[in-house]
Structures are given as structure tokens and as C-alpha cells.
C-alpha atoms as a PDB file:
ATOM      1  CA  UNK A   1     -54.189 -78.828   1.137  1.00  0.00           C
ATOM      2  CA  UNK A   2     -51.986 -75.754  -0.348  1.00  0.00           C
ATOM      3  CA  UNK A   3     -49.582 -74.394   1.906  1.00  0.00           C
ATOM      4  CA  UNK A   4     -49.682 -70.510   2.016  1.00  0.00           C
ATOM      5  CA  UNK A   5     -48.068 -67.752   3.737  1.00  0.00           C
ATOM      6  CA  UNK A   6     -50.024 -67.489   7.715  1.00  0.00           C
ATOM      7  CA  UNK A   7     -50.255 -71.136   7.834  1.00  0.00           C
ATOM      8  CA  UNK A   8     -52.333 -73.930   5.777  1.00  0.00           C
ATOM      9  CA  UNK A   9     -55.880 -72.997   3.707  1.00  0.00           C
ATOM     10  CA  UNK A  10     -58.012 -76.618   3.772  1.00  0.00           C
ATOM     11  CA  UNK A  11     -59.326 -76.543   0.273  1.00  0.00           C
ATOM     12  CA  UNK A  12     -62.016 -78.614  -1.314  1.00  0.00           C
ATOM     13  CA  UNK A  13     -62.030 -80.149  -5.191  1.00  0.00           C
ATOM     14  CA  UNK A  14     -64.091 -77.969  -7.229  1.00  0.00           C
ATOM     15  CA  UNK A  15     -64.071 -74.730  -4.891  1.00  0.00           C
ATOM     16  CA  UNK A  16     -62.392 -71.598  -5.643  1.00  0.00           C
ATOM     17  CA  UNK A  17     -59.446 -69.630  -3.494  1.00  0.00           C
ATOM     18  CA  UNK A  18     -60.903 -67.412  -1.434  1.00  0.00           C
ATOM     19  CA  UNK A  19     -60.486 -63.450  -1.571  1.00  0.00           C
ATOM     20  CA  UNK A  20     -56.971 -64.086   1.051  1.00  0.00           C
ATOM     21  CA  UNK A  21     -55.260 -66.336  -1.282  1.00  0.00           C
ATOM     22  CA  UNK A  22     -55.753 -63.488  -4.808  1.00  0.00           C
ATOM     23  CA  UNK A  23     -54.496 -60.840  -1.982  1.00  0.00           C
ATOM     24  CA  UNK A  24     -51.321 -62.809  -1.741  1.00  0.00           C
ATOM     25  CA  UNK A  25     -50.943 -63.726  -4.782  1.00  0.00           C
ATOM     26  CA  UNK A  26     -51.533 -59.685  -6.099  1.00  0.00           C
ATOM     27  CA  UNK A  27     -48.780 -58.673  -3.870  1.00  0.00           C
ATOM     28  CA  UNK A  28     -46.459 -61.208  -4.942  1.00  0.00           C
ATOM     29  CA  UNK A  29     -47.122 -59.987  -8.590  1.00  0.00           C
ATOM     30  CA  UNK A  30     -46.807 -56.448  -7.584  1.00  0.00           C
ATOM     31  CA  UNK A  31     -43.371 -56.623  -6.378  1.00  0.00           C
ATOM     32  CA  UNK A  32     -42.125 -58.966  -8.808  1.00  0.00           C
ATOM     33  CA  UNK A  33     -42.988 -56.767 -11.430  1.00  0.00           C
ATOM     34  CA  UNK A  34     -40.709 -54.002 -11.313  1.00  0.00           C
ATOM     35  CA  UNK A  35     -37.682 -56.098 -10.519  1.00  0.00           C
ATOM     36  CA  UNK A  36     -38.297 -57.626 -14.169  1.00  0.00           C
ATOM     37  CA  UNK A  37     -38.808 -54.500 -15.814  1.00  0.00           C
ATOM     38  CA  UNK A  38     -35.346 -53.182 -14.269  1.00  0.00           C
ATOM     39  CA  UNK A  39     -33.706 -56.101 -15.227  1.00  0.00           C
ATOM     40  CA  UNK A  40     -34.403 -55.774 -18.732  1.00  0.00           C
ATOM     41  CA  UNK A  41     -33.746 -52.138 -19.295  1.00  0.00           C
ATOM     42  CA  UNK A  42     -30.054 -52.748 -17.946  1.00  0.00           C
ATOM     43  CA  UNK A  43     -27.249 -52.600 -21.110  1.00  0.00           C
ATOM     44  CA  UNK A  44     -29.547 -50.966 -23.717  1.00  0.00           C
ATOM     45  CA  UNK A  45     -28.478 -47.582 -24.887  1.00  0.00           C
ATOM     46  CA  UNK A  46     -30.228 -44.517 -26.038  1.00  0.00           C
ATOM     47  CA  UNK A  47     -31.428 -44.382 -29.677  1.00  0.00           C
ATOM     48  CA  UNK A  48     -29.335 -42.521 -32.058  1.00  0.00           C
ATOM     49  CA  UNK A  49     -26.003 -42.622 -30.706  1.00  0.00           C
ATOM     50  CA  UNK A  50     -23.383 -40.500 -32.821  1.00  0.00           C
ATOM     51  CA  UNK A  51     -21.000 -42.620 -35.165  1.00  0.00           C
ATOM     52  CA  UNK A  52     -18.738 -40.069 -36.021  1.00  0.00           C
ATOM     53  CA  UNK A  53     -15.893 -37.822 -33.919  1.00  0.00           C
ATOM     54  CA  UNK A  54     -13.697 -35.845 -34.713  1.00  0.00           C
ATOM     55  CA  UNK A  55      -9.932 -34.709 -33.214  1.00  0.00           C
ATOM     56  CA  UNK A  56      -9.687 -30.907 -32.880  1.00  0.00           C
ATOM     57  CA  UNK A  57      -5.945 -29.625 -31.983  1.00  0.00           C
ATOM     58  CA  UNK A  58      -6.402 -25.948 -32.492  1.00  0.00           C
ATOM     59  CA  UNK A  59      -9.255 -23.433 -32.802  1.00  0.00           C
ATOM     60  CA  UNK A  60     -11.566 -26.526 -32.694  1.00  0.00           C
ATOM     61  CA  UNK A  61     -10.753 -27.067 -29.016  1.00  0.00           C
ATOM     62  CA  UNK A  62     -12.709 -23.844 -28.373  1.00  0.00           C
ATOM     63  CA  UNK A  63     -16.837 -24.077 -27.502  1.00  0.00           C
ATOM     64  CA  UNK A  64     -17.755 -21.251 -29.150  1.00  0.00           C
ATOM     65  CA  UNK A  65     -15.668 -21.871 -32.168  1.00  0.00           C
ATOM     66  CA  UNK A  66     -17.117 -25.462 -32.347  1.00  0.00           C
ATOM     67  CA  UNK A  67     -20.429 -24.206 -31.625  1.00  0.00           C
ATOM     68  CA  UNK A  68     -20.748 -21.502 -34.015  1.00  0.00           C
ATOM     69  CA  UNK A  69     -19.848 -23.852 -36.987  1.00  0.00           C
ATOM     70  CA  UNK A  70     -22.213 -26.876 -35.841  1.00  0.00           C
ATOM     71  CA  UNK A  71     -24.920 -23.802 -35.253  1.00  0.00           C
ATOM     72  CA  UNK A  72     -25.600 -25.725 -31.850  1.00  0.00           C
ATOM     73  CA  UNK A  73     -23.697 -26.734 -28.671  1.00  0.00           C
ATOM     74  CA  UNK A  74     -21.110 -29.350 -29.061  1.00  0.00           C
ATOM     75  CA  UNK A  75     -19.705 -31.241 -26.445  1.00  0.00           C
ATOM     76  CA  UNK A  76     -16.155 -32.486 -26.158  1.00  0.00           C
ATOM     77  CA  UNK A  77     -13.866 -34.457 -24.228  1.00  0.00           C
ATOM     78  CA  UNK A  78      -9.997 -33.610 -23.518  1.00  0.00           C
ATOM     79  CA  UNK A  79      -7.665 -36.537 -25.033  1.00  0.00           C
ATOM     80  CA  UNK A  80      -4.538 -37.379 -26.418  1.00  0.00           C
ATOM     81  CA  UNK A  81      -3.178 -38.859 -29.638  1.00  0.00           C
ATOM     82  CA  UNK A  82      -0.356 -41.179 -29.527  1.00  0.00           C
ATOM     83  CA  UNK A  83       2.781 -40.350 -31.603  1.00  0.00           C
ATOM     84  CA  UNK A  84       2.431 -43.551 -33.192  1.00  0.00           C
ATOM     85  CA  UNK A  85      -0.038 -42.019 -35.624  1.00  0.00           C
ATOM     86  CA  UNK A  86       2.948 -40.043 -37.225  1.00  0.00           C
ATOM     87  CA  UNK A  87       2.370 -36.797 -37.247  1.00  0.00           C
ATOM     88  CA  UNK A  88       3.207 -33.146 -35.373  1.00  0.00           C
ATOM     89  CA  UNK A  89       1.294 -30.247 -34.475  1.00  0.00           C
ATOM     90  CA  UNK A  90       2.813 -27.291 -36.390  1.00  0.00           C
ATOM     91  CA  UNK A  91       2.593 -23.582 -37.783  1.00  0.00           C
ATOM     92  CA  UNK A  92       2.240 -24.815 -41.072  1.00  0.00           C
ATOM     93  CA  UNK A  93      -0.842 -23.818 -42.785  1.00  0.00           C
ATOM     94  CA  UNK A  94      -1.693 -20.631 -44.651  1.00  0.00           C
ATOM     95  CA  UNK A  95      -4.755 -18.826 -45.216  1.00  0.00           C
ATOM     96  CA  UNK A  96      -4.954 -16.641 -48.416  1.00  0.00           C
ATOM     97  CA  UNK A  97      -6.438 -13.808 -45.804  1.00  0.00           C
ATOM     98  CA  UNK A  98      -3.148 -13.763 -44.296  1.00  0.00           C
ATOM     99  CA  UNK A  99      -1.597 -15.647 -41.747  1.00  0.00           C
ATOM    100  CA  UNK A 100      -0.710 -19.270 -40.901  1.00  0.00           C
ATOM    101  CA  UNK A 101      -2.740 -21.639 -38.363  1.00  0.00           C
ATOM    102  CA  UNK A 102      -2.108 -25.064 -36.870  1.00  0.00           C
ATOM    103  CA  UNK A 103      -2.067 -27.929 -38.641  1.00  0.00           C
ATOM    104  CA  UNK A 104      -0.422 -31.259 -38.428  1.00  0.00           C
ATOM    105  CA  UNK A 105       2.198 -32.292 -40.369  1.00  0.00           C
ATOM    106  CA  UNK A 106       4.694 -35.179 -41.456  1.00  0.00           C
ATOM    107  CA  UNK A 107       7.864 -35.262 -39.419  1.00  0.00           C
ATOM    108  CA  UNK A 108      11.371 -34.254 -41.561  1.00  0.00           C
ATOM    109  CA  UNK A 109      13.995 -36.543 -41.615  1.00  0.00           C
ATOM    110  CA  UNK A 110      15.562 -37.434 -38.731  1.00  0.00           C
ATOM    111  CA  UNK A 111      12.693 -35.464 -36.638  1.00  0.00           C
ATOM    112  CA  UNK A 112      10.338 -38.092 -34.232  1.00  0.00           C
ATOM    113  CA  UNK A 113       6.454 -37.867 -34.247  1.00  0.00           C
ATOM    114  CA  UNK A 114       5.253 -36.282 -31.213  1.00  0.00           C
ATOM    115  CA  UNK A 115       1.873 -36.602 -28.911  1.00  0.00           C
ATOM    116  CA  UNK A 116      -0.439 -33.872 -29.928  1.00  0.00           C
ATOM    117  CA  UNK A 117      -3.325 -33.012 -27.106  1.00  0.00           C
ATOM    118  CA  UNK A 118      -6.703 -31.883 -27.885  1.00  0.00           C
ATOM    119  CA  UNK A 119     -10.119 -32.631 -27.899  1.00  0.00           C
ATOM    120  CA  UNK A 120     -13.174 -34.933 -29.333  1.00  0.00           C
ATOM    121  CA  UNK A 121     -16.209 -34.287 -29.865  1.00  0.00           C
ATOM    122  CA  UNK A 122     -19.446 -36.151 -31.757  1.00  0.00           C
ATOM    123  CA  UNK A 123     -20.793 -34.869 -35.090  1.00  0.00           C
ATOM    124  CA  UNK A 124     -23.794 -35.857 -37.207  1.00  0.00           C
ATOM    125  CA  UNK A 125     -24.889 -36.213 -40.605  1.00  0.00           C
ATOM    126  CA  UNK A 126     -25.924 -32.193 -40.082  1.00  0.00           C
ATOM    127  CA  UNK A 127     -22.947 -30.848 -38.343  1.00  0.00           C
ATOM    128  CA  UNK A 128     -20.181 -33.058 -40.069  1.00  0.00           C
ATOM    129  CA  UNK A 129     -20.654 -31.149 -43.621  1.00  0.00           C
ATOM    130  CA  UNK A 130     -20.526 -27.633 -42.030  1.00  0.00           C
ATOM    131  CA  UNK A 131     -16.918 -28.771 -40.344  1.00  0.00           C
ATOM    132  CA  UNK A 132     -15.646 -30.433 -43.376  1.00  0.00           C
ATOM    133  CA  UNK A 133     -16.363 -27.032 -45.583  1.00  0.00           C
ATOM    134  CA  UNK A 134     -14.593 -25.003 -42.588  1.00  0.00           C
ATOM    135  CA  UNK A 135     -11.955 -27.520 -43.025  1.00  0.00           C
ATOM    136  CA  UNK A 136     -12.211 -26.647 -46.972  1.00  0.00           C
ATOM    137  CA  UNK A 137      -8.422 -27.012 -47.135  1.00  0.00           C
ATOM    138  CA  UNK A 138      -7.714 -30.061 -45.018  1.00  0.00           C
ATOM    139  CA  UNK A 139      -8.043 -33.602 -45.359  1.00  0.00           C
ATOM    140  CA  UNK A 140     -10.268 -35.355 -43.163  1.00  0.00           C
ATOM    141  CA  UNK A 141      -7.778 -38.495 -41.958  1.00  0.00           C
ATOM    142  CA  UNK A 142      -9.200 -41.922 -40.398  1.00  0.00           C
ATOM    143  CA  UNK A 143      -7.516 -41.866 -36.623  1.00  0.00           C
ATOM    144  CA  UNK A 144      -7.573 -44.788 -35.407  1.00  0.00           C
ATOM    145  CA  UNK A 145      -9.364 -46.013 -32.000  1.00  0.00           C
ATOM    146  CA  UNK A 146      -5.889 -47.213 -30.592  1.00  0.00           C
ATOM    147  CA  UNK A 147      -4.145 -43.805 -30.819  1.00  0.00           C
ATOM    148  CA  UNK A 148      -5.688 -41.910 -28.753  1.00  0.00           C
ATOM    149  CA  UNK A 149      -6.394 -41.629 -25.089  1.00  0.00           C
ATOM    150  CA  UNK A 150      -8.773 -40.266 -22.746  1.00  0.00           C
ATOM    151  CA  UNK A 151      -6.889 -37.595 -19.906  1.00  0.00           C
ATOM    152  CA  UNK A 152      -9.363 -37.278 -18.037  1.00  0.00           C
ATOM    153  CA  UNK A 153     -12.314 -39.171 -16.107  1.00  0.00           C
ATOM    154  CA  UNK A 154     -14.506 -38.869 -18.962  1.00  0.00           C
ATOM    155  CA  UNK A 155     -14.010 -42.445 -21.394  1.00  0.00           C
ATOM    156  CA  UNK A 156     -13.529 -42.074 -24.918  1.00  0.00           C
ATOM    157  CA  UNK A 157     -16.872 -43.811 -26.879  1.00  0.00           C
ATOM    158  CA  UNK A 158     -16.413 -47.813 -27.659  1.00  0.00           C
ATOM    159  CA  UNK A 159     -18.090 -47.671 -31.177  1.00  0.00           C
ATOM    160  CA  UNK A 160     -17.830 -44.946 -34.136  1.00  0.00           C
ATOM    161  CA  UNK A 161     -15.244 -43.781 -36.636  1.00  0.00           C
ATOM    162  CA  UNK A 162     -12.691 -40.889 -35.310  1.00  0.00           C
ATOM    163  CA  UNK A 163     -11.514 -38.260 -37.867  1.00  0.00           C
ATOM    164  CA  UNK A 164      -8.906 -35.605 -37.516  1.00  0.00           C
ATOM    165  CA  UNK A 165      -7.978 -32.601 -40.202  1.00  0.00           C
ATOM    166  CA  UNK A 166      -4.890 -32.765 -41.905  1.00  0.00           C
ATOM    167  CA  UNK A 167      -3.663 -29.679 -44.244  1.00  0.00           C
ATOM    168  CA  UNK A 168      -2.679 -30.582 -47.736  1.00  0.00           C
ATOM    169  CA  UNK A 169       0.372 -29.886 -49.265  1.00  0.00           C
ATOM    170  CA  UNK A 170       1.040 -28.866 -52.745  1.00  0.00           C
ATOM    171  CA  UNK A 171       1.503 -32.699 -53.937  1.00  0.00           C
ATOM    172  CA  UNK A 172      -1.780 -33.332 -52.640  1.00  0.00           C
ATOM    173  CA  UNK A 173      -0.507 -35.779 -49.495  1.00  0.00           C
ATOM    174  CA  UNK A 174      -1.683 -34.629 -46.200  1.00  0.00           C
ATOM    175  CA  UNK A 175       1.017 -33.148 -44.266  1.00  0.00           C
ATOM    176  CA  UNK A 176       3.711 -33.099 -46.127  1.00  0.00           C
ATOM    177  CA  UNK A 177       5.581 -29.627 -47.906  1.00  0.00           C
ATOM    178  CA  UNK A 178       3.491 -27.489 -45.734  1.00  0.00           C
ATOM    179  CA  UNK A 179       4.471 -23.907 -45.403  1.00  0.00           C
ATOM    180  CA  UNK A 180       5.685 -22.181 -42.499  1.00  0.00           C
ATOM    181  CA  UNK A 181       4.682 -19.089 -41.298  1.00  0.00           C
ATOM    182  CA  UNK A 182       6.042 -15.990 -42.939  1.00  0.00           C
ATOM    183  CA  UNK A 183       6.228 -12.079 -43.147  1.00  0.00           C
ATOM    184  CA  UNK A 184       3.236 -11.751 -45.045  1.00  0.00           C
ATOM    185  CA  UNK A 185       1.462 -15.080 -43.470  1.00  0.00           C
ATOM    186  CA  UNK A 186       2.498 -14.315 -39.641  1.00  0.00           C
ATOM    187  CA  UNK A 187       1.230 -16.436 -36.489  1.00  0.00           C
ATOM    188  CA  UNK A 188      -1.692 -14.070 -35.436  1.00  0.00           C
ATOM    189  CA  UNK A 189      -2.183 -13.488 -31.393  1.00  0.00           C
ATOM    190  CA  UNK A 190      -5.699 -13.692 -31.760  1.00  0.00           C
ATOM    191  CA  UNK A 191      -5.411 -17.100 -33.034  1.00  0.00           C
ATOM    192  CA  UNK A 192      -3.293 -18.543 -30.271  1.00  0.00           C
ATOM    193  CA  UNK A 193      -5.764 -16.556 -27.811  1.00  0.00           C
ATOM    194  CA  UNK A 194      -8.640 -18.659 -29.002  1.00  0.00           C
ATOM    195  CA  UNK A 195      -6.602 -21.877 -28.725  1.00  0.00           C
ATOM    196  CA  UNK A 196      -5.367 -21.530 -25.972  1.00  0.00           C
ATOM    197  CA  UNK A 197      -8.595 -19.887 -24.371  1.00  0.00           C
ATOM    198  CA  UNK A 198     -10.095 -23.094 -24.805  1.00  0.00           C
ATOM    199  CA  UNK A 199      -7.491 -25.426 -23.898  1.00  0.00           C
ATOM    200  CA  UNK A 200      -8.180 -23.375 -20.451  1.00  0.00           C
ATOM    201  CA  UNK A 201     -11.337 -24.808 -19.564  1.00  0.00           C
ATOM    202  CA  UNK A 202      -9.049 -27.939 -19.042  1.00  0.00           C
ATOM    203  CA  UNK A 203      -6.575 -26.531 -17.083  1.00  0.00           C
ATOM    204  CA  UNK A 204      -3.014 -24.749 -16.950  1.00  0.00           C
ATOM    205  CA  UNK A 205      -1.021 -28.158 -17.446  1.00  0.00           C
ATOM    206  CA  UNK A 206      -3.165 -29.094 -20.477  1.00  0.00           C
ATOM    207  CA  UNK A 207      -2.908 -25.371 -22.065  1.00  0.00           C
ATOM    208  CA  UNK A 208       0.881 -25.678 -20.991  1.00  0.00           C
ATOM    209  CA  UNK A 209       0.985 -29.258 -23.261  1.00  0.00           C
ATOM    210  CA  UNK A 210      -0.300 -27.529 -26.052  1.00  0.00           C
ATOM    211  CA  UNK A 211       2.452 -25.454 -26.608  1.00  0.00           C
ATOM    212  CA  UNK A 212       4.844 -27.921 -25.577  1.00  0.00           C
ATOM    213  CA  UNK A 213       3.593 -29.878 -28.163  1.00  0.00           C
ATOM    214  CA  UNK A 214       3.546 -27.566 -31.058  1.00  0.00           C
ATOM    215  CA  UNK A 215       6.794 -27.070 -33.652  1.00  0.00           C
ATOM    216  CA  UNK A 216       7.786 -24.270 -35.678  1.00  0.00           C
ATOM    217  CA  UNK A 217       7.096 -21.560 -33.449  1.00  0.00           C
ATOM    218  CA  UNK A 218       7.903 -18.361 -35.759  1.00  0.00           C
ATOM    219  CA  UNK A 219       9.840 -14.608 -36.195  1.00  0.00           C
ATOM    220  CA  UNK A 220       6.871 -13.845 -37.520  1.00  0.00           C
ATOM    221  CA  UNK A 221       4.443 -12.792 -34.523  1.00  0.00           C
ATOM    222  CA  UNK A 222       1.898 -10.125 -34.984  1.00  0.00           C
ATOM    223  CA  UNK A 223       0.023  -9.187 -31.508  1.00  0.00           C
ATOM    224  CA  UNK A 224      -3.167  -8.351 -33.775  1.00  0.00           C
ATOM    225  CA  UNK A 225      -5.463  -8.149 -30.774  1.00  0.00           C
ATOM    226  CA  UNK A 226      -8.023  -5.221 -30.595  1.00  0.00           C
ATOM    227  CA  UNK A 227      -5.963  -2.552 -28.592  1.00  0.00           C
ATOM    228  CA  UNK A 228      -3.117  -4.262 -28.268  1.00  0.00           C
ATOM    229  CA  UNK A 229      -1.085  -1.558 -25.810  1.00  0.00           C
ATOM    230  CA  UNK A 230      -4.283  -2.395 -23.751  1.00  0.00           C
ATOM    231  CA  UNK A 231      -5.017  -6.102 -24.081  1.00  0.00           C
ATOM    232  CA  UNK A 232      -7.089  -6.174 -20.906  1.00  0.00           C
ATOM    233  CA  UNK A 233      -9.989  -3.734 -22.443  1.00  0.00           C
ATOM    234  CA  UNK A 234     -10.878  -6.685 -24.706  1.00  0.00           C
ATOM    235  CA  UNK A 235      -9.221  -9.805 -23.829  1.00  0.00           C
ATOM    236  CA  UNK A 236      -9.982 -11.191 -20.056  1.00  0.00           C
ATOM    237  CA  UNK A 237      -7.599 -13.739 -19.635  1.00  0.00           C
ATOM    238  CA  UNK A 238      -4.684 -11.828 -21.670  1.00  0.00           C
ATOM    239  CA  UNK A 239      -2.590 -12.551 -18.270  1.00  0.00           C
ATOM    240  CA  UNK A 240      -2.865 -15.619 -18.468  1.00  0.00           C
ATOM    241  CA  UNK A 241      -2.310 -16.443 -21.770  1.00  0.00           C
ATOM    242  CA  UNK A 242       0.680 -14.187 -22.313  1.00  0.00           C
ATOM    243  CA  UNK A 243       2.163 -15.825 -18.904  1.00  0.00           C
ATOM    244  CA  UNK A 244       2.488 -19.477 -20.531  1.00  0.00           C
ATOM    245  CA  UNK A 245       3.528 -18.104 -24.148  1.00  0.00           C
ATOM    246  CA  UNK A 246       6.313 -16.295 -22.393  1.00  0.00           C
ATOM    247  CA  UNK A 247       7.347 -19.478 -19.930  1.00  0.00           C
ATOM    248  CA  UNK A 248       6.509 -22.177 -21.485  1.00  0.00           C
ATOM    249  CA  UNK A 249       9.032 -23.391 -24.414  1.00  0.00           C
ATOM    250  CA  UNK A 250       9.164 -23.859 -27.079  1.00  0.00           C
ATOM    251  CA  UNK A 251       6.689 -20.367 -27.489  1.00  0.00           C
ATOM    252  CA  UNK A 252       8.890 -18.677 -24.869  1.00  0.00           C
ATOM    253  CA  UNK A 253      11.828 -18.858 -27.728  1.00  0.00           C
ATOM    254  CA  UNK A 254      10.180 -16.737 -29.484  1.00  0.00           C
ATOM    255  CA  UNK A 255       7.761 -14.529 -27.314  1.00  0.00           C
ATOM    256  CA  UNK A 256      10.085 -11.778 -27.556  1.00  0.00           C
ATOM    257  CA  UNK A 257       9.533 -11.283 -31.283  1.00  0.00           C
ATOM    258  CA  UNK A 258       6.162 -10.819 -30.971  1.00  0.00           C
ATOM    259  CA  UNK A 259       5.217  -6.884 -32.096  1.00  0.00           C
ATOM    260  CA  UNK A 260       2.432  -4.700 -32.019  1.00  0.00           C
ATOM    261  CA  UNK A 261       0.967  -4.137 -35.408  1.00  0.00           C
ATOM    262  CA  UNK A 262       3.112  -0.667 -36.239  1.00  0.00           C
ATOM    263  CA  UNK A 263       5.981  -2.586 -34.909  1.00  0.00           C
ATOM    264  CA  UNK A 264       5.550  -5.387 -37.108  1.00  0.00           C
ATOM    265  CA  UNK A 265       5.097  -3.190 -40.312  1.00  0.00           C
ATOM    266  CA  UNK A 266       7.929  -1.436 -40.034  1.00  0.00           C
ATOM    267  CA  UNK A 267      10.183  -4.169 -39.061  1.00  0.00           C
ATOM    268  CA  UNK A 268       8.947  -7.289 -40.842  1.00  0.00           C
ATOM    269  CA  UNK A 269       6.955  -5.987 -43.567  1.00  0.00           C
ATOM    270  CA  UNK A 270       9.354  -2.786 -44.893  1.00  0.00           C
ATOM    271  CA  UNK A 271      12.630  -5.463 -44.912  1.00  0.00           C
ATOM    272  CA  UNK A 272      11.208  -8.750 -44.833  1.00  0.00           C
ATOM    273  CA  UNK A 273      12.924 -11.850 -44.132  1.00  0.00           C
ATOM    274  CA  UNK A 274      13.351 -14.405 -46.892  1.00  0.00           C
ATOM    275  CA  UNK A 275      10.415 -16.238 -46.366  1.00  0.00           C
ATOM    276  CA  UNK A 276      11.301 -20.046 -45.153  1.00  0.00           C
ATOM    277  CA  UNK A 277       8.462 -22.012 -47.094  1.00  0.00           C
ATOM    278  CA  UNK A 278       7.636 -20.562 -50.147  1.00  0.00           C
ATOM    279  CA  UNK A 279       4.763 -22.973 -50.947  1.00  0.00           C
ATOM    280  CA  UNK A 280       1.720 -21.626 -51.939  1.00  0.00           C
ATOM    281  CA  UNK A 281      -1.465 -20.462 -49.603  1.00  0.00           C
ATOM    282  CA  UNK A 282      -4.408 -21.932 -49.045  1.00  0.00           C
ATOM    283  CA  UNK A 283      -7.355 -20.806 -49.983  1.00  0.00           C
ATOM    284  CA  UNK A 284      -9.822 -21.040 -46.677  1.00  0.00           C
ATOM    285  CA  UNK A 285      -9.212 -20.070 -43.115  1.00  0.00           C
ATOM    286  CA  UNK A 286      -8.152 -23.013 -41.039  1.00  0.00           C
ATOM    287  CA  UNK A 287      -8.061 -24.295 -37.454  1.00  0.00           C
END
């Protein structure tokens, strides 16, 4: 006798179940069925997972700037790196078309390594090349994993290899004797727009970090935007912008030398000031 659901089915050697005992027995197979399938599709990841991220601390935190080098939409994720990796953010790195960008640079003596904010975002094996040639004149530096901390509820990925940009100085060693910004390489406006544009999307107190967390602020300030006397024809979130440059040090030190292209001629370019790193340029635009 076999004991089934609705009470016992009397069952004789050499008969077969009857059509009850294959509805049962269908139904029980039906609903195990999925459970199993769920149960082994739990832990496994999508195919083709990137291996490779990179740090961006300047133009790089901007979408459009990232996207129009990768020729696609790249992602990113706001984090911080520790100062335990040694390094500053810094006006330090000069463009033969003339003026100085961010980079990241050795500490002088007696100076402490600072946290630098930004962002990370994957590349490929089709993207990476395309960043490292707009990063012509930096290094591309191993960061690693430890160093550098999600900020907000977004986790940083477990596995892959995490790169950040470092300019090279004239000896060849990543961010060491790199040159400050002078008369004839000055801190561009439209630059810091574009970083700081981007650092936006995350928020005043992140944007606010950024320039907390940047050295070597300069005299040499040219508002190069495109109608400068009337910044909000072209540039949206001028307000904005200008508001943390001017409050927020160290920037604020030196928001007041910031001048208007005419201004900046006259004054910085007809009687220029010796010019405090005479190392030479480098020879792409940088980040």
C-alpha cells in the first residue's frame, strides 16, 4: 500500500499508478522545479566583467569629458584616495598649448600627503588605449585596492586592477620636479569650470573637497571663458562655480587675481613675474 496525499491508494504487484497518482506527482515536479533553477543562478555574475579602473581627479571626473574620449558613455563612481598613497593634487602640469592642469605630485620636504577626491570608472581593452594617449604625458600608476574608498552608497568593485595618471617630471619619476603654473602657462577658468562642473553632479560638499584638496593655487589666473564680462550667456552654472572658488580656501586666496583676458595681458604678460618652475612643458593637453 503507498501512502499518498487524500489518503491511501490499495495497489496491486504488477499494476500501474493510476492517472491521480502522475497528477501528483506532475505538480510536485512543477513546483520543485523553479526553486532549483533559482537556487543555482544565485552568486554567478554577468560575463565580461571589466578588469581595469581608473582614478580621475580632474577633467576626468566630467561625463562628457570621459565620454568623448572612450567615444561611448562611461560610468563612474565618486571615491576617495587615502593619503597613504603619497601623493597631492596640484597645479603642476603644463601643456605646450599653454596653460597648466591638475596633476598629482610628490609632497616637498616637510609637506604631508593629502586625500585627493575623485572618481572611478571601468575601462576596456577599447577605451583604455584612447585614455592612455589623452594621458600622452602621464604615467599610468598601479593604486592600490586599499587606498581608496567608496563616499557614497555605491561599493567600489572586489576584483580588477585600479590605475591613476601621474605627470612626469623632467627626471622621468612620476610626480616629482613638476612645474607650477606660470605667466605664459596660467590656470585657465575653463578648466576649473569643467572640473568642477562635474564634481557637481556629486554635490556642493564634494565640489567644495576638491578645492580643499588641491595645492598650488596660482597668480596666474586667466578667466578665458567665452564672454567673460558675461559668463552667464555661455556658462549655466557660472554662479555656482565662481561662489565656491571665491569661499572656499585655499582657491579663495587667490580668486581675486583672477583677470579677464585684456586684464591679464597687460598685467601678467607685458611685466611678467619670474616664473616659479622653470621646468619644461609638456607636450599634450592633460587632465
Amino acid at each position: 500500500m503507498t501512502q499518498l496525499i487524500g489518503g491511501p491508494v490499495r495497489r496491486h504487484p504488477g499494476t500501474r499508478p493510476g492517472p491521480r497518482c502522475f497528477r501528483l506527482l506532475l505538480i510536485v515536479g512543477l513546483l520543485l522545479t523553479p526553486r532549483a533553477a533559482a537556487a543555482g543562478d544565485w552568486g554567478h555574475k554577468l560575463p565580461g566583467l571589466p578588469t581595469d579602473f581608473v582614478f580621475g581627479y580632474g577633467t576626468l571626473i566630467d561625463a562628457d569629458s570621459r565620454d568623448r574620449t572612450a567615444g561611448a558613455q562611461v560610468p563612474a563612481i565618486p571615491v576617495r584616495v587615502s593619503a597613504e598613497f603619497g601623493y597631492l593634487r596640484a597645479w603642476v602640469d603644463r601643456c605646450s598649448c599653454g596653460f597648466t592642469a591638475l596633476g598629482l605630485r610628490k609632497p616637498h620636504p616637510g609637506e604631508p600627503a593629502m586625500t585627493i577626491n575623485g572618481v572611478l570608472y571601468a575601462v576596456n581593452a577599447s577605451n583604455l588605449p584612447a585614455f592612455d594617449r589623452r594621458e600622452g604625458d602621464y604615467r599610468r600608476v598601479p593604486l592600490p585596492r586599499r587606498m581608496i574608498e567608496a563616499v557614497s552608497w555605491q561599493e567600489l568593485p572586489r576584483d580588477g586592477q585600479i590605475w591613476v595618471y601621474v605627470p612626469i617630471g623632467p627626471g622621468a619619476e612620476p610626480g616629482v620636479d613638476l612645474p607650477q603654473a606660470s605667466a605664459q602657462f596660467p590656470m585657465l577658468q575653463t578648466y576649473i569650470d569643467l572640473v568642477l562642473r562635474g564634481s557637481l553632479i556629486y554635490g556642493s560638499d564634494f565640489a567644495k573637497e576638491i578645492i580643499r584638496t588641491t595645492t598650488d593655487w596660482s597668480l596666474f589666473w586667466l578667466n578665458d571663458r567665452e564672454q567673460p564680462r558675461r559668463p552667464w550667456v555661455h556658462t549655466a552654472d557660472y554662479q555656482a562655480i565662481d561662489t565656491l572658488l571665491r569661499q572656499t580656501a585655499p582657491a579663495s586666496k587667490r580668486f581675486g587675481d583672477r583677470l579677464f583676458p585684456e586684464d591679464y595681458a597687460a598685467r601678467r604678460l607685458a611685466q611678467p613675474a619670474p616664473d616659479p618652475s622653470p621646468n619644461p612643458a609638456h607636450p599634450s593637453p592633460a587632465r
